[in-house]
C-alpha atoms as a PDB file:
ATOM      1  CA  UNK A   1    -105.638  -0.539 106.752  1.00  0.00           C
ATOM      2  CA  UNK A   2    -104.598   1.972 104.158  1.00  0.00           C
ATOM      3  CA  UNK A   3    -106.846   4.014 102.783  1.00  0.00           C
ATOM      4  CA  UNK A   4    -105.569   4.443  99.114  1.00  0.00           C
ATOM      5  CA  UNK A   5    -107.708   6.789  96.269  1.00  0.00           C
ATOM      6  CA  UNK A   6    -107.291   5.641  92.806  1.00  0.00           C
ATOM      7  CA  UNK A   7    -107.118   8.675  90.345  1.00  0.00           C
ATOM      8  CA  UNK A   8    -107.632   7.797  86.431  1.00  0.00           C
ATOM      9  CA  UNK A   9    -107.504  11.499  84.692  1.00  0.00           C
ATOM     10  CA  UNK A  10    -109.196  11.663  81.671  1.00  0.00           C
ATOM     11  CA  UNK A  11    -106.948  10.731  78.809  1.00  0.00           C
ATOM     12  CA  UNK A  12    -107.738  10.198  75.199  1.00  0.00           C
ATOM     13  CA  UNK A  13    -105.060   6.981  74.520  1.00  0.00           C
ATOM     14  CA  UNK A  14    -106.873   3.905  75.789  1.00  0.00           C
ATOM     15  CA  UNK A  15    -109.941   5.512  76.531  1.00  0.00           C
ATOM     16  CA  UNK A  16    -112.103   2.730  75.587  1.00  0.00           C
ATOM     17  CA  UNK A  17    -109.914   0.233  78.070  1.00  0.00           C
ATOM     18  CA  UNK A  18    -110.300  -0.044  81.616  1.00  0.00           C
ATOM     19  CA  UNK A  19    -107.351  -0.526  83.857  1.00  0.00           C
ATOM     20  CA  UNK A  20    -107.507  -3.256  86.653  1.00  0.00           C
ATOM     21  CA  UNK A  21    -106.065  -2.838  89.732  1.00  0.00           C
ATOM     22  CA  UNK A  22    -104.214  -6.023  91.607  1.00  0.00           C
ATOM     23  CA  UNK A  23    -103.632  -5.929  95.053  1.00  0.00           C
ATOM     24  CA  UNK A  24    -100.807  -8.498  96.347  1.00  0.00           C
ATOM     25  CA  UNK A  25    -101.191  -9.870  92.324  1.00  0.00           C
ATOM     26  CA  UNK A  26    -105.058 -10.498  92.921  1.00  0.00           C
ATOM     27  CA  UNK A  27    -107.216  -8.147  90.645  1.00  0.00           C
ATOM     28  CA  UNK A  28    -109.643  -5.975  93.067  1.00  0.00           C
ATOM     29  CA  UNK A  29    -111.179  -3.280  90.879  1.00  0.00           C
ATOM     30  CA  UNK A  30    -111.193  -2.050  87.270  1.00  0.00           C
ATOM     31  CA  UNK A  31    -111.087   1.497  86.738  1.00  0.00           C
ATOM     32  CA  UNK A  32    -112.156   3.435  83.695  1.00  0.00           C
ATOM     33  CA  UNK A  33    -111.477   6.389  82.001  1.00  0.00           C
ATOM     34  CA  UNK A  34    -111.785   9.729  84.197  1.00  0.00           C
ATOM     35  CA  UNK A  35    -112.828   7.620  87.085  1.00  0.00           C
ATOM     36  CA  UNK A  36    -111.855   7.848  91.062  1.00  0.00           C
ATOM     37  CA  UNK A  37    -111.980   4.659  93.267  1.00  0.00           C
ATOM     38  CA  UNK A  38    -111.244   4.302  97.107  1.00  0.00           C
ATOM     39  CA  UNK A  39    -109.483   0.687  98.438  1.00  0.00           C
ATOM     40  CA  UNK A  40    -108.967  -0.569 101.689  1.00  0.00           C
ATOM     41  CA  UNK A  41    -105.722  -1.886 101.511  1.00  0.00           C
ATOM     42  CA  UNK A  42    -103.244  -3.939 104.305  1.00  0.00           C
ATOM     43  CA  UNK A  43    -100.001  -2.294 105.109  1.00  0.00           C
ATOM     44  CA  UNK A  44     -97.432  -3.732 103.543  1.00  0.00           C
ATOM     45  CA  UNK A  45     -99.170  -4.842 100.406  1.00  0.00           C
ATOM     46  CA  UNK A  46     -97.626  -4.440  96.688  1.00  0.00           C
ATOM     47  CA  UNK A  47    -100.271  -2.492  94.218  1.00  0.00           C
ATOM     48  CA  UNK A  48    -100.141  -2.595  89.793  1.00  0.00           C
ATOM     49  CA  UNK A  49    -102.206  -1.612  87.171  1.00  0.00           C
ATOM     50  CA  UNK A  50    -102.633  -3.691  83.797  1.00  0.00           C
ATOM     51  CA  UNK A  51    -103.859  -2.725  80.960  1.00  0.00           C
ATOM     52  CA  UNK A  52    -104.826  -5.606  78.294  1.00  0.00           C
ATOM     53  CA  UNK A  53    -101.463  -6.931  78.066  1.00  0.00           C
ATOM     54  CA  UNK A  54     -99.108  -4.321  79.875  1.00  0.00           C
ATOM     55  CA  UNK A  55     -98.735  -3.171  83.260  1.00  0.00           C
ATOM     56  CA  UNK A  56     -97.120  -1.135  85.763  1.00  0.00           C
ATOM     57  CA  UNK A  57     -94.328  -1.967  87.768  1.00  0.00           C
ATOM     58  CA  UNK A  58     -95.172  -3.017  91.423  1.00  0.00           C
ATOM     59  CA  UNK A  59     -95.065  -0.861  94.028  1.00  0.00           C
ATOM     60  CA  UNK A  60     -94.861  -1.648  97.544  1.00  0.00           C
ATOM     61  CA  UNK A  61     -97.342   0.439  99.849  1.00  0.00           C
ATOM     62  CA  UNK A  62     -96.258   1.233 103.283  1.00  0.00           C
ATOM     63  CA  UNK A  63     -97.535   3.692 106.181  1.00  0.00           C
ATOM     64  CA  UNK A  64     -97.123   5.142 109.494  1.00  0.00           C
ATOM     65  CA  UNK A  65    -100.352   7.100 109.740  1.00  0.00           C
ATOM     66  CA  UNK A  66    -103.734   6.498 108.051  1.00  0.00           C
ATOM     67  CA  UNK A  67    -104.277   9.281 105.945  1.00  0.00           C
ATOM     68  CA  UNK A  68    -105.243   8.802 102.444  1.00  0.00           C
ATOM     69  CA  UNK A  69    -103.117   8.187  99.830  1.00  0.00           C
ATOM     70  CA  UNK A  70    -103.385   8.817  96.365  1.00  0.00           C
ATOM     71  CA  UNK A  71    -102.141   7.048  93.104  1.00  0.00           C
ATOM     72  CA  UNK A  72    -102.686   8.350  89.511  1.00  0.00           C
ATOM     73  CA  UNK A  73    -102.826   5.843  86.561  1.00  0.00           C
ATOM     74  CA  UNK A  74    -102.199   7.237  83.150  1.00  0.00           C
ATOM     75  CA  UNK A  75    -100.700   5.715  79.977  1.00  0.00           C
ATOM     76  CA  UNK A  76     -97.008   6.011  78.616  1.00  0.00           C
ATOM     77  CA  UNK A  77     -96.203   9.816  78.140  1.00  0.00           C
ATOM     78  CA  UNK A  78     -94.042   8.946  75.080  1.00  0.00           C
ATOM     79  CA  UNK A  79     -96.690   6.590  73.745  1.00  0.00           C
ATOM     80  CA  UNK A  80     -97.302   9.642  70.755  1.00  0.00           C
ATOM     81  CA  UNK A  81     -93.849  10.594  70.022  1.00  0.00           C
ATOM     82  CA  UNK A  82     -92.638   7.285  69.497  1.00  0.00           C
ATOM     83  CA  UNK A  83     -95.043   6.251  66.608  1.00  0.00           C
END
């Protein structure tokens, strides 16, 4: 198992919304605004966020040892400029 810490840094875009995390495309944990989670996860598995009707792309999680790993989930960067 992987041990995998979900980071959410406090943002002001979206910060009503909570983001759920899928796991292999099943949803295992919604995370909110300026929140940390910890997930077991198998080796080998693909991990995405979603938000309403966006997401992330997928990203495929692999590992040698079993130290923790850590993902940070943030909105688009350009979200601002563009409007």
């Amino acid at each position: 198992m992987i041990q995998l810490k979900i980071v959410r840094p406090k943002a002001w875009a979206n910060r009503n919304f909570n983001y759920k995390i899928l796991v292999n495309g099943k949803e295992q944990v919604e995370i909110a605004n300026n929140e940390e989670k910890l997930l077991s996860v198998e080796p080998d598995s693909t991990i995405q966020a979603k938000l309403m009707w966006c997401g992330s792309e997928q990203v495929k999680l692999t590992n040698a040892d079993n130290n923790i790993k850590q993902i940070s989930i943030s909105g688009n960067k350009n979200f601002n400029t563009i409007l």
